[in-house]
C-alpha atoms as a PDB file:
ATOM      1  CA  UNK A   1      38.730  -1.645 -11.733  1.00  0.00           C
ATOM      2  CA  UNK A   2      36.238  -1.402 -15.172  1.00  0.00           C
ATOM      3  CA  UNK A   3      34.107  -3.894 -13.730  1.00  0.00           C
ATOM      4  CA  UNK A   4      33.765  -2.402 -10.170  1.00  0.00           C
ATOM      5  CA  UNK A   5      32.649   0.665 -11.927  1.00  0.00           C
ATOM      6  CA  UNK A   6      30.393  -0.786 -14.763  1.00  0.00           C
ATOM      7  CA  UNK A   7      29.051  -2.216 -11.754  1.00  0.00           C
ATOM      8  CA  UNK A   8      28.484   0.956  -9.888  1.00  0.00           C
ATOM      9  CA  UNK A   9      26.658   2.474 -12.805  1.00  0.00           C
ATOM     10  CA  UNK A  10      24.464  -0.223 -13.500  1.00  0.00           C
ATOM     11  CA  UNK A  11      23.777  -0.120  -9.803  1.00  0.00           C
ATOM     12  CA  UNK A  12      23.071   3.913 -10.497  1.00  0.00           C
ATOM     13  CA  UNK A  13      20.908   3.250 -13.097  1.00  0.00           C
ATOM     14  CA  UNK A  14      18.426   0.691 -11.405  1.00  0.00           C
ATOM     15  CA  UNK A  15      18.348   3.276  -8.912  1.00  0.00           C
ATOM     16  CA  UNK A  16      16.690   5.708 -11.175  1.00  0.00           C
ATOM     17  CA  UNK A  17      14.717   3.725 -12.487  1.00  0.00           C
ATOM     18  CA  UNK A  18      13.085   3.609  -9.187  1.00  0.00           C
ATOM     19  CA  UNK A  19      12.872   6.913  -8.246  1.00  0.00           C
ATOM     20  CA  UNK A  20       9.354   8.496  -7.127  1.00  0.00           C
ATOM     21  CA  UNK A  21       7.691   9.981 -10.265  1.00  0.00           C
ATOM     22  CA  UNK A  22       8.022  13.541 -11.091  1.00  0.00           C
ATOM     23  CA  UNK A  23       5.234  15.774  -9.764  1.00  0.00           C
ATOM     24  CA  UNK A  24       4.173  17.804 -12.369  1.00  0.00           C
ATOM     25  CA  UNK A  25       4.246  21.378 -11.669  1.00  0.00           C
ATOM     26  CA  UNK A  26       1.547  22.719 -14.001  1.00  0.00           C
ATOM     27  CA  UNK A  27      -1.161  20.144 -12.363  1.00  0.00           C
ATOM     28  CA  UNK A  28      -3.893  22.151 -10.994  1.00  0.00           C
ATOM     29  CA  UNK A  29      -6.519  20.900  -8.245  1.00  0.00           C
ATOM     30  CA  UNK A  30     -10.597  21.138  -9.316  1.00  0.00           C
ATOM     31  CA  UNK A  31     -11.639  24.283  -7.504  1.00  0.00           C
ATOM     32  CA  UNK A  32     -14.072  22.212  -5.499  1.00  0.00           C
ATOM     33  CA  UNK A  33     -10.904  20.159  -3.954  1.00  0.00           C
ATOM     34  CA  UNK A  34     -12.657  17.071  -4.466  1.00  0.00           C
ATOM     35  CA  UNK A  35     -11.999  14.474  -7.451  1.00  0.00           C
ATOM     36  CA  UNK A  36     -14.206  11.328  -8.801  1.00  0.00           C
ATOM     37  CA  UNK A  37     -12.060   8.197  -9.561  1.00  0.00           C
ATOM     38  CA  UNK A  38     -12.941   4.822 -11.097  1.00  0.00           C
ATOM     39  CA  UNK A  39     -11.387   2.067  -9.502  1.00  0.00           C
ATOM     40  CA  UNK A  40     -11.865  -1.316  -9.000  1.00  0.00           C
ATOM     41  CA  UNK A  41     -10.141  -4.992 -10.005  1.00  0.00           C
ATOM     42  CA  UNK A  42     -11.029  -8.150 -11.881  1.00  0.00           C
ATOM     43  CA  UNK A  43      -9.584 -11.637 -10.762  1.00  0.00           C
ATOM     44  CA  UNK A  44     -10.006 -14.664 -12.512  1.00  0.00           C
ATOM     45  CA  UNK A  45      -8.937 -18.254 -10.831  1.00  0.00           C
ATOM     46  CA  UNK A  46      -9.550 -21.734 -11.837  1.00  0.00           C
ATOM     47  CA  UNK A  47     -10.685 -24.387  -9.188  1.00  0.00           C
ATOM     48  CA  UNK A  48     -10.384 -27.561  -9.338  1.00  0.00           C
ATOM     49  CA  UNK A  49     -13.032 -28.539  -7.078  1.00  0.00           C
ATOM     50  CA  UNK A  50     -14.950 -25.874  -4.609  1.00  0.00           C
ATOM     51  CA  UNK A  51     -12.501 -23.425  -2.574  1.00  0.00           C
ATOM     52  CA  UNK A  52     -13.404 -21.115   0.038  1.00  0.00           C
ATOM     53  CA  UNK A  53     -11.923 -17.654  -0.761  1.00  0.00           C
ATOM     54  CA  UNK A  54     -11.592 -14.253   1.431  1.00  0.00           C
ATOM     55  CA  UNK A  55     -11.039 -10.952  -1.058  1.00  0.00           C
ATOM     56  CA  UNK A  56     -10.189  -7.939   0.121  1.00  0.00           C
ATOM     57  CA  UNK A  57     -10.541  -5.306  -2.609  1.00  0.00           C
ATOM     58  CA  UNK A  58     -13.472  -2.867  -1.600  1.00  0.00           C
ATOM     59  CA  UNK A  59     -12.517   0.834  -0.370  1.00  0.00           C
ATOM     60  CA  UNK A  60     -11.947   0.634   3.538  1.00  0.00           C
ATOM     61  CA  UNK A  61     -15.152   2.281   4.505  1.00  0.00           C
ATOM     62  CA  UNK A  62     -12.945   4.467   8.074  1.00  0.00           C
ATOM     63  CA  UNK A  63     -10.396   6.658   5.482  1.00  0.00           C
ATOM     64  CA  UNK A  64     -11.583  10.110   3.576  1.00  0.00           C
ATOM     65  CA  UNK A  65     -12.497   8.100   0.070  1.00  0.00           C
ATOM     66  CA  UNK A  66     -16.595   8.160  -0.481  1.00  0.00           C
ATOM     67  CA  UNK A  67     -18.102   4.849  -2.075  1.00  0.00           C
ATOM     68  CA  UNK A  68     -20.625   7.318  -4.789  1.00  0.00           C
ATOM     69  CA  UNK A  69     -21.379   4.410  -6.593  1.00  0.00           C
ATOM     70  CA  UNK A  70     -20.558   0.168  -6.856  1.00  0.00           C
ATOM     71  CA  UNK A  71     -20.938  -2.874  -8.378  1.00  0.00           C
ATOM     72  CA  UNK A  72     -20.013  -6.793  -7.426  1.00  0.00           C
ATOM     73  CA  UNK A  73     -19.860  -9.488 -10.286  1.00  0.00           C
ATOM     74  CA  UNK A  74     -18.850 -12.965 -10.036  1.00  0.00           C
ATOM     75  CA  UNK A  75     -19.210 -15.152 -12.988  1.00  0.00           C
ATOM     76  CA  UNK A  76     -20.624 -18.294 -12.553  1.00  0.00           C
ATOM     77  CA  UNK A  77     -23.421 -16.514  -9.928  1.00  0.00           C
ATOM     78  CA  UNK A  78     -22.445 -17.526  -6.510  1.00  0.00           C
ATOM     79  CA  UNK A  79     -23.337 -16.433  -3.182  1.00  0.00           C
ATOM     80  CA  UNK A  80     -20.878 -13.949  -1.476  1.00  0.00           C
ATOM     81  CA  UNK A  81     -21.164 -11.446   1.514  1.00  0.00           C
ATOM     82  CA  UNK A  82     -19.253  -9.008   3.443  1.00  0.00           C
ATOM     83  CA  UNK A  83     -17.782  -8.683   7.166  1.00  0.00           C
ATOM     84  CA  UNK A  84     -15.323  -6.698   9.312  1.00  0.00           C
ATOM     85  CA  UNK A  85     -12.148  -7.844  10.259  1.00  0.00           C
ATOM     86  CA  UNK A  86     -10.660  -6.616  13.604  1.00  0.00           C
ATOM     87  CA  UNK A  87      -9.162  -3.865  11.631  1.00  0.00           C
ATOM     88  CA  UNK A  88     -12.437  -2.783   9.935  1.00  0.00           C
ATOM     89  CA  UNK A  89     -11.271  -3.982   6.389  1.00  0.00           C
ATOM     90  CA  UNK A  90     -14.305  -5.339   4.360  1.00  0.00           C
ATOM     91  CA  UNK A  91     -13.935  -8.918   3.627  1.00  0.00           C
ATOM     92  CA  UNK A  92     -15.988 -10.851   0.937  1.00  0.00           C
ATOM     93  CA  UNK A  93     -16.283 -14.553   2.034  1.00  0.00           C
ATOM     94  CA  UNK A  94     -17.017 -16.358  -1.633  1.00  0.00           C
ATOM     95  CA  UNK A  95     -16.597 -20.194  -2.297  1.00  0.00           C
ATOM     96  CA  UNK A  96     -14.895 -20.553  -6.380  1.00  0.00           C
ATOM     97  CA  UNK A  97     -16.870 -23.080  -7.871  1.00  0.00           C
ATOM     98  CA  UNK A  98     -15.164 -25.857  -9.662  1.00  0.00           C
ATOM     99  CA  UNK A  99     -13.814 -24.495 -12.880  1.00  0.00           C
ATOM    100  CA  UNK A 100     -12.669 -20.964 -13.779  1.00  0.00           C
ATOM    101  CA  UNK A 101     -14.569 -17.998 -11.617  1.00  0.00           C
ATOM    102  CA  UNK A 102     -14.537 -14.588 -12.604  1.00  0.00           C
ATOM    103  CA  UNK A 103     -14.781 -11.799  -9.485  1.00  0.00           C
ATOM    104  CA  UNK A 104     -14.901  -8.337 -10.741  1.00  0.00           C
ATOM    105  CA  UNK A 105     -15.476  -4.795  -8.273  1.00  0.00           C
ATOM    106  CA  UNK A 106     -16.016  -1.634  -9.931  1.00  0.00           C
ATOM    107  CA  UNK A 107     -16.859   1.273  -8.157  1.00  0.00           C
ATOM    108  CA  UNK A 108     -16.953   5.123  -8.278  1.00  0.00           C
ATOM    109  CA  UNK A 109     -14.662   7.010  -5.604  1.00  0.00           C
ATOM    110  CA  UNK A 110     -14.797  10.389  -4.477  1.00  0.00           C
ATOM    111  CA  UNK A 111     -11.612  11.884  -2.801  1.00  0.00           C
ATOM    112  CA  UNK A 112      -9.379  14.819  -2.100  1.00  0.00           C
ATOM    113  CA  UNK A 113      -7.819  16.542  -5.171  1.00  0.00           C
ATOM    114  CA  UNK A 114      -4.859  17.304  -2.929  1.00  0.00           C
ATOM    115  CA  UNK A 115      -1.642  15.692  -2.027  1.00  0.00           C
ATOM    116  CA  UNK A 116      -1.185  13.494   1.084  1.00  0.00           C
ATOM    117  CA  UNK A 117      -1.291  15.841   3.832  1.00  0.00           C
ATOM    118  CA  UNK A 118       1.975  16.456   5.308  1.00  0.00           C
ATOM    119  CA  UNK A 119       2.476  17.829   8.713  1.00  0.00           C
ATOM    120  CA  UNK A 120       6.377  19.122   9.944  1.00  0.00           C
ATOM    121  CA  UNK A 121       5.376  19.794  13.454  1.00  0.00           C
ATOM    122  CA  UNK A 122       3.435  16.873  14.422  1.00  0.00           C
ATOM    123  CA  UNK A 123       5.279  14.896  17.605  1.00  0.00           C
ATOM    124  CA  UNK A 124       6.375  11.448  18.119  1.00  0.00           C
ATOM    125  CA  UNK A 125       4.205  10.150  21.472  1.00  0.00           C
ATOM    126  CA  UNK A 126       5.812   8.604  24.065  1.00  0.00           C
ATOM    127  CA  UNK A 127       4.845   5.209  24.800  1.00  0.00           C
ATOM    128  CA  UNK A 128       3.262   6.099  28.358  1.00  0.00           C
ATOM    129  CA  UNK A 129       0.829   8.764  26.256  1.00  0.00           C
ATOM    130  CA  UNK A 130      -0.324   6.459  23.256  1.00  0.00           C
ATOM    131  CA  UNK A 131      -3.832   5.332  23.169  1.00  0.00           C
ATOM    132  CA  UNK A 132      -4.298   1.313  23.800  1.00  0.00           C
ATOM    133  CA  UNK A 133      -5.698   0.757  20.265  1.00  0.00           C
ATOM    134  CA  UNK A 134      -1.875   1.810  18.916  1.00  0.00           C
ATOM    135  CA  UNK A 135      -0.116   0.122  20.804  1.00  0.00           C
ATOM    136  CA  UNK A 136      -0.615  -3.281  18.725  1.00  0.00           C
ATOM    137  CA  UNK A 137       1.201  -0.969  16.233  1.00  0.00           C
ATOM    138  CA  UNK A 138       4.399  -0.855  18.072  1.00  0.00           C
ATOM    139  CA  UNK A 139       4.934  -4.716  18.447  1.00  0.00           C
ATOM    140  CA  UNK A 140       6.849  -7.014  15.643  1.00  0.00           C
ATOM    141  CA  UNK A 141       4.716  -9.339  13.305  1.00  0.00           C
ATOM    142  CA  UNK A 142       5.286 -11.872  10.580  1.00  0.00           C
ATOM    143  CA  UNK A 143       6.831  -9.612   8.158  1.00  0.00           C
ATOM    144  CA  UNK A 144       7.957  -6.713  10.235  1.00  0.00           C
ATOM    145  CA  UNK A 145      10.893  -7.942  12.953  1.00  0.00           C
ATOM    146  CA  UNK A 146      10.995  -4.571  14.495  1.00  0.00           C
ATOM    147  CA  UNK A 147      12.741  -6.360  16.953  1.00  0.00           C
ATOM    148  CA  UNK A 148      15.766  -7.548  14.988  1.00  0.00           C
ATOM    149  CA  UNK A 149      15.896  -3.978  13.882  1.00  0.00           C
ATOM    150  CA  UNK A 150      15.748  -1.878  16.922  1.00  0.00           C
ATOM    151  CA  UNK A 151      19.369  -1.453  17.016  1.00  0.00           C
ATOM    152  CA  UNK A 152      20.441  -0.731  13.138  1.00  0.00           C
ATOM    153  CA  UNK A 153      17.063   1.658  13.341  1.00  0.00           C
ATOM    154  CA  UNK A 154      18.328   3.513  16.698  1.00  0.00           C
ATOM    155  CA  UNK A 155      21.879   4.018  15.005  1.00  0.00           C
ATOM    156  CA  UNK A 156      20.523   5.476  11.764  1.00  0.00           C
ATOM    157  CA  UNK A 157      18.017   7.941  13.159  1.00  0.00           C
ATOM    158  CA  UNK A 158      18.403   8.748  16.799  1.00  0.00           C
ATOM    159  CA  UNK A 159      20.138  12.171  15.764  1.00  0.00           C
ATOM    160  CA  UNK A 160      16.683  12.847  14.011  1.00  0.00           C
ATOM    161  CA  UNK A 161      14.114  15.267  15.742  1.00  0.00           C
ATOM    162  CA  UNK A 162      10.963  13.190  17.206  1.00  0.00           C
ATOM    163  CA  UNK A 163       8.565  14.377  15.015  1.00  0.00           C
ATOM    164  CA  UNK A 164       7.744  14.015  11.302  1.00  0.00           C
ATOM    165  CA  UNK A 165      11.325  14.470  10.328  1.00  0.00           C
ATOM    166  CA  UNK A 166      12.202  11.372  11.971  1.00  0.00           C
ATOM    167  CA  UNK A 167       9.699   9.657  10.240  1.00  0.00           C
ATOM    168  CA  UNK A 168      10.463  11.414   6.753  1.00  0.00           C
ATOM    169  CA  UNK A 169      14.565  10.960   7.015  1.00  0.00           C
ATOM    170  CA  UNK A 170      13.027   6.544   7.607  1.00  0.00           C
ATOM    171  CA  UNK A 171      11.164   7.128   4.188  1.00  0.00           C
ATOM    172  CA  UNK A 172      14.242   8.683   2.920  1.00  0.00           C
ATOM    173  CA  UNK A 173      16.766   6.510   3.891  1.00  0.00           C
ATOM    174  CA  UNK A 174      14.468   3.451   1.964  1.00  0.00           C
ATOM    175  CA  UNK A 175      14.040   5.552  -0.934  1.00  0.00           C
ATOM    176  CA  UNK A 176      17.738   6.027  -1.092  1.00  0.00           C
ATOM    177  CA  UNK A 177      19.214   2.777  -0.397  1.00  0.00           C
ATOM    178  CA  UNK A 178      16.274   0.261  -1.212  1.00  0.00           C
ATOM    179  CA  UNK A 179      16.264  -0.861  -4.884  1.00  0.00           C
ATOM    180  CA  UNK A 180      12.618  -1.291  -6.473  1.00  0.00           C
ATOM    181  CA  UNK A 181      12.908  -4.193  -8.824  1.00  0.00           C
ATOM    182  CA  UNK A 182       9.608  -5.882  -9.958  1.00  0.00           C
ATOM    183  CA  UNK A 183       9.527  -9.467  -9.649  1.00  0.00           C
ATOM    184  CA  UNK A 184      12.521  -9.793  -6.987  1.00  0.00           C
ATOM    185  CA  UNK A 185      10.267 -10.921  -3.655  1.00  0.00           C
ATOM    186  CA  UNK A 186       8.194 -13.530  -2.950  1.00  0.00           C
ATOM    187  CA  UNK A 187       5.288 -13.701  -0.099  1.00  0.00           C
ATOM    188  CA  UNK A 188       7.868 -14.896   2.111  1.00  0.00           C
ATOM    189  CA  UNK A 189      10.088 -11.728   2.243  1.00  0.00           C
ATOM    190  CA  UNK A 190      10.096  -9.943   5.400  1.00  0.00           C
ATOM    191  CA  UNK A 191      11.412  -6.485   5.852  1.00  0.00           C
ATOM    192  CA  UNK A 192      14.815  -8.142   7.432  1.00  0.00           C
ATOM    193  CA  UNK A 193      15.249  -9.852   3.938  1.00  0.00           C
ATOM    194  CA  UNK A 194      14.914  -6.440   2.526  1.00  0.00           C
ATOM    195  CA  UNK A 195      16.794  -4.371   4.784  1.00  0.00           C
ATOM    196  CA  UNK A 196      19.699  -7.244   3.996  1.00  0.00           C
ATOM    197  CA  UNK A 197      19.150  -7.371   0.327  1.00  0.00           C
ATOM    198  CA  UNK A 198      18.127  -3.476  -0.683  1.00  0.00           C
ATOM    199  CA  UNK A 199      15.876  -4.332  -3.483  1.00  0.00           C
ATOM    200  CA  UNK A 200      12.179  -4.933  -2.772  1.00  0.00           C
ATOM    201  CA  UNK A 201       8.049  -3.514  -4.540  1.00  0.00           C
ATOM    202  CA  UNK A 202       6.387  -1.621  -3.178  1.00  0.00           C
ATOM    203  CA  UNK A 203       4.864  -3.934  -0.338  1.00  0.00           C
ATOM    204  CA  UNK A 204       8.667  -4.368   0.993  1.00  0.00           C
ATOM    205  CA  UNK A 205       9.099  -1.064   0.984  1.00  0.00           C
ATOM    206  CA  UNK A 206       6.120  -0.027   3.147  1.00  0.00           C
ATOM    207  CA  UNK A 207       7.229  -3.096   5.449  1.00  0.00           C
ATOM    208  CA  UNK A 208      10.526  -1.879   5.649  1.00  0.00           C
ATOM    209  CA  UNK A 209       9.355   1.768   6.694  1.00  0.00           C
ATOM    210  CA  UNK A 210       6.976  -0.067   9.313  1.00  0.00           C
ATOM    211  CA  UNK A 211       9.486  -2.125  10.857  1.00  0.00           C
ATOM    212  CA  UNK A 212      11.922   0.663  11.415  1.00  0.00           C
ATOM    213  CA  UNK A 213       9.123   3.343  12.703  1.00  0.00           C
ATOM    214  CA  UNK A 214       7.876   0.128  15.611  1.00  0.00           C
ATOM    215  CA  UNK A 215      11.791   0.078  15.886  1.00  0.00           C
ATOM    216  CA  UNK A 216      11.849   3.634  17.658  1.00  0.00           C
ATOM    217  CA  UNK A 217       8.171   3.098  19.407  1.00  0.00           C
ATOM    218  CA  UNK A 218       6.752   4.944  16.912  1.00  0.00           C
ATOM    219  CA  UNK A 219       3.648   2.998  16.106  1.00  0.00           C
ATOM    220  CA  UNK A 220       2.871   2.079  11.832  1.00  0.00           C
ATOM    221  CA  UNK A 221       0.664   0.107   9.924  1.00  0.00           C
ATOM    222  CA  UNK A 222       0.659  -1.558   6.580  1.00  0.00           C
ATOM    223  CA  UNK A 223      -1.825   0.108   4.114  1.00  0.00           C
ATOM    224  CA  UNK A 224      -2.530  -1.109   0.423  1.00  0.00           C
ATOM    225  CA  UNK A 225      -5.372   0.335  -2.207  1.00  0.00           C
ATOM    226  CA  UNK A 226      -5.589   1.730  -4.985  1.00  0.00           C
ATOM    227  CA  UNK A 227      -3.633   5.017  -6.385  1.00  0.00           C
ATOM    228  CA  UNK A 228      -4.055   6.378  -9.582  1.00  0.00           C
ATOM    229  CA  UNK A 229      -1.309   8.105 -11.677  1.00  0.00           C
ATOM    230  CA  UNK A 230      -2.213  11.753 -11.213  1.00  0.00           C
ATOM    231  CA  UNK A 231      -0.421  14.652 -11.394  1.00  0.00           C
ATOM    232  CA  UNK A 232       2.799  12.703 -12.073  1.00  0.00           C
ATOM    233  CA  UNK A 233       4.367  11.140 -14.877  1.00  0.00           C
ATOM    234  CA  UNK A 234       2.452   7.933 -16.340  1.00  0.00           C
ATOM    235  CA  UNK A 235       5.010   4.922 -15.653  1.00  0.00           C
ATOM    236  CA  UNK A 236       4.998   2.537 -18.259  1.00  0.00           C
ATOM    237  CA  UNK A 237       3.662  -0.063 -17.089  1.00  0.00           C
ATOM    238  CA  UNK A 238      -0.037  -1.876 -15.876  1.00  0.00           C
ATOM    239  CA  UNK A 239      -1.421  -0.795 -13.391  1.00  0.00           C
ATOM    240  CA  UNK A 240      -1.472  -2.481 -10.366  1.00  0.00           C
ATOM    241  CA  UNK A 241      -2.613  -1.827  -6.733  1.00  0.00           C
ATOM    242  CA  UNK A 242      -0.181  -0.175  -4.411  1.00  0.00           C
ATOM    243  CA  UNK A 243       1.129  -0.347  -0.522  1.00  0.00           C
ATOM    244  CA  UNK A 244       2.387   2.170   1.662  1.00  0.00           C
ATOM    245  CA  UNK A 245       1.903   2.256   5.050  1.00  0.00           C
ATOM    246  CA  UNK A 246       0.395   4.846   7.832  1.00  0.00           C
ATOM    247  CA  UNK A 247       2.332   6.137  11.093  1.00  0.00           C
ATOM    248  CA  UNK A 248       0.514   8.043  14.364  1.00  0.00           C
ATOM    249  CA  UNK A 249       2.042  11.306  14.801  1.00  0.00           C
ATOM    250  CA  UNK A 250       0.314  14.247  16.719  1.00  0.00           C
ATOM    251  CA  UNK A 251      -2.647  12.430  17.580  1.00  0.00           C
ATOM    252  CA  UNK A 252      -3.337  11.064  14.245  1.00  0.00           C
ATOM    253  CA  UNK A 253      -2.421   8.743  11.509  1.00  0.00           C
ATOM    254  CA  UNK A 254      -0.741   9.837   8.749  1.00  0.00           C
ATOM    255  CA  UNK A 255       0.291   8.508   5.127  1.00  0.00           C
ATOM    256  CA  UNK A 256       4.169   8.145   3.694  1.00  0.00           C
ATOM    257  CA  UNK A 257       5.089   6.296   0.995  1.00  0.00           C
ATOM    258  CA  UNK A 258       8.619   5.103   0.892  1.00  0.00           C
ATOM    259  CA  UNK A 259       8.429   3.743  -2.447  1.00  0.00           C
ATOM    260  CA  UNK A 260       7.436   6.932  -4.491  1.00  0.00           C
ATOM    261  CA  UNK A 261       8.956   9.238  -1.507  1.00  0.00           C
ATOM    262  CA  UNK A 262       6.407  12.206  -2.728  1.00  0.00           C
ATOM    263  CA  UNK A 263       3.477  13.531  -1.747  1.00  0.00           C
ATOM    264  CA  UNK A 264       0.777  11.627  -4.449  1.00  0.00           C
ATOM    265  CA  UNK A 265      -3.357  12.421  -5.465  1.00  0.00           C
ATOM    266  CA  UNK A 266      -5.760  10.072  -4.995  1.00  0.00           C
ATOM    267  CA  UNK A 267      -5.414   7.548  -2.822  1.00  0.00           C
ATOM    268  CA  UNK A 268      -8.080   4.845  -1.976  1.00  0.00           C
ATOM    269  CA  UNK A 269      -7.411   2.536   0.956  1.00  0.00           C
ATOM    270  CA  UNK A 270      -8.294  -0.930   0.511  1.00  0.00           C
ATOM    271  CA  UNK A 271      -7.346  -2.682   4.093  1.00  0.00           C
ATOM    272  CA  UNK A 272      -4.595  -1.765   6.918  1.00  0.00           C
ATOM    273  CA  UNK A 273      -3.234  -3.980   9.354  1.00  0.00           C
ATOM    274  CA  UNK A 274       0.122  -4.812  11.245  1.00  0.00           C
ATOM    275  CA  UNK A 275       1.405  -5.932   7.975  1.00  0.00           C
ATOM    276  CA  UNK A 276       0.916  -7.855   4.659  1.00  0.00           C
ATOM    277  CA  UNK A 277      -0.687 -10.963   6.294  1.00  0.00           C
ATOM    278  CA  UNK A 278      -3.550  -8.647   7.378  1.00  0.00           C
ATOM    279  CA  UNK A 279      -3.995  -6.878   3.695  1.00  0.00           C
ATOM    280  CA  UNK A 280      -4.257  -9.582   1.295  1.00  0.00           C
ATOM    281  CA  UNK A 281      -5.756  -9.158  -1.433  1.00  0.00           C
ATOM    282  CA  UNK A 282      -7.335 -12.594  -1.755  1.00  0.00           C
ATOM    283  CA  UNK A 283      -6.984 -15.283   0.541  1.00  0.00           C
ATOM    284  CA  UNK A 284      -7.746 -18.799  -1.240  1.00  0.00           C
ATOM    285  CA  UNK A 285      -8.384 -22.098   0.968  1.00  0.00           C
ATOM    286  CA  UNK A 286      -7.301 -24.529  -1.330  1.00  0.00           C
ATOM    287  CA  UNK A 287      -5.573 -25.271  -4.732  1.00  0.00           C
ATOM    288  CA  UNK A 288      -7.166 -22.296  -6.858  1.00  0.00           C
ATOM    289  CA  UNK A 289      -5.139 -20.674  -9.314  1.00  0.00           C
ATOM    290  CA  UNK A 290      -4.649 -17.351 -10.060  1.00  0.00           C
ATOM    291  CA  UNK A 291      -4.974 -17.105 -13.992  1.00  0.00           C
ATOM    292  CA  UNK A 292      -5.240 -12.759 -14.391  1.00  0.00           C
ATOM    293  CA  UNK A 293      -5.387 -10.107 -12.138  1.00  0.00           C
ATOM    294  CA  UNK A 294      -6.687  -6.303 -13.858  1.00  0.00           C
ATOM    295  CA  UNK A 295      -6.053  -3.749 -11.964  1.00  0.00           C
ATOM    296  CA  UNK A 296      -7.982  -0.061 -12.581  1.00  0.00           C
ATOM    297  CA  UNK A 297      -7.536   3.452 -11.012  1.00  0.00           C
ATOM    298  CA  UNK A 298      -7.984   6.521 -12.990  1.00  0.00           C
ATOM    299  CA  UNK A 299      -9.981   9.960 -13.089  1.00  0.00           C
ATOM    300  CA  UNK A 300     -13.636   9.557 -13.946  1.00  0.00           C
ATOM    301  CA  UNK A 301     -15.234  10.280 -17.047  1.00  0.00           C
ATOM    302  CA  UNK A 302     -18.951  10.628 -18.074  1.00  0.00           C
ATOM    303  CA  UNK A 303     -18.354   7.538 -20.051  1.00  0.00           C
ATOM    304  CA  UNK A 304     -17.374   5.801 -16.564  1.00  0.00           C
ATOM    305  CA  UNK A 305     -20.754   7.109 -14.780  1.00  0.00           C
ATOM    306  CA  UNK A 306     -22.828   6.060 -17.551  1.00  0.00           C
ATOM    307  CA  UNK A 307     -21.326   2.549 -16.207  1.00  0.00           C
ATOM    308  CA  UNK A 308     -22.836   2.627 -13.292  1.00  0.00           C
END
């Protein structure tokens, strides 16, 4: 009897330690509604010989974040340039010279100095009244077996009304019963391996949300980018680049974040897709190596535009 309840707590307790940061009450939006972030990444891979590489760590150029300002490096000096995907992400073809490469994006941001917008009355389409170009985002993929899930999905939230709240009690009920524990997935974890195991980041956690929206017809896509810690506690730890994902609701696509579970400042949208195979962040064709990865997302200062 001890044990099953040590057990319990130290369940409890990784449980908070995953719960959303606290919004802090006192934070007040600029007056113009508009903030200037710094964001941006730095990877550095060794090669043995040369590898073709795909990165995927501009600002999506279709979301409300302005590119002010930018800057590319890659150390040794090699030739890169950018395309469209079929989702519109920017993609930087680049081939990593033999040896260690350095790629580096830095770039000034201009977005909203408001929370994600939330919207109570906004209705679930039927099927039949869904534009083509969402339908893709009603069908399974790789990670997200909506399939597997339809019934599980149909038993927890059919009671729910088909609008946002539906939606919001799917965010809840991963918030709730989803662990976040750094380290615990690998890229082969699927939102079935999560739903099974309740512990996940913060990419199994916008999978897992996905997978049960598609379950209902409702359709979602996987988002990652950058989000910088404002208006909340600062966690303590590096920063990193985050995923959440994007539903259509009342005619329009809308962000939730299962992982934090609160409305958050500042987000910068990197690449969306039907899931995690669509958004990565770097795509290597060969036997590079990953050596460091700096992530950077953070209110501007005049320091930062004297950068550019």
């Amino acid at each position: 009897m001890i044990a099953s309840i040590l057990e319990m707590n130290d369940i409890e307790a990784m449980r908070e330690k995953g719960r959303a940061p606290r919004v802090l009450p006192e934070y007040e939006p600029h007056p113009s509604g508009l903030l200037t972030l710094r964001v941006g990444s730095e990877f550095v891979y060794s090669s043995p010989g040369e590898t073709p590489a795909i990165l995927q760590i501009e600002p999506h150029r279709n979301s409300d974040a302005k590119v002010l300002r930018e800057k590319w490096e890659i150390t040794p000096s090699v030739r890169s340039h950018v395309y469209g995907d079929s989702f519109s992400n920017r993609c930087r073809r680049v081939t990593l010279p033999p040896g260690q490469t350095t790629m580096r994006y830095d770039a000034l941001v201009e977005v909203s100095a408001h929370p994600d917008v939330v919207v109570p009355d906004a209705n679930i389409a039927l099927v039949q009244d869904l534009p083509d170009e969402a339908l893709l985002f009603t069908l399974a993929s790789r990670y997200c077996q909506s399939d597997s899930l339809s019934n599980d999905a149909w038993n927890l939230f059919a009671n729910t009304p088909p609008t946002w709240a539906r939606v919001q009690a799917i965010c809840d009920w991963a918030h709730q019963n989803v662990i976040y524990v750094s380290g615990c997935s690998t890229p082969e974890t699927t939102a079935l391996d999560v739903y099974n195991s309740q512990q996940g980041i913060c990419r199994d956690f916008a999978h897992i949300g996905v997978t049960l929206c598609r379950a209902m017809n409702i359709p979602a896509r996987y988002c990652f980018g950058y989000m910088p810690d404002i208006g909340v506690e600062i966690p303590d730890v590096a920063m990193d680049f985050h995923a959440w994902f994007e539903v259509y609701l009342g005619g329009k696509w809308h962000t939730f974040d299962a992982r934090h579970n609160v409305p958050r400042i500042g987000r910068v949208p990197i690449a969306r897709g039907r899931d995690a195979v669509d958004c990565a962040m770097v795509t290597t064709y060969g036997a590079a190596i990953l050596e460091k990865m700096t992530v950077w997302s953070d209110e501007a200062t005049e320091d930062d535009w004297k950068a550019f």
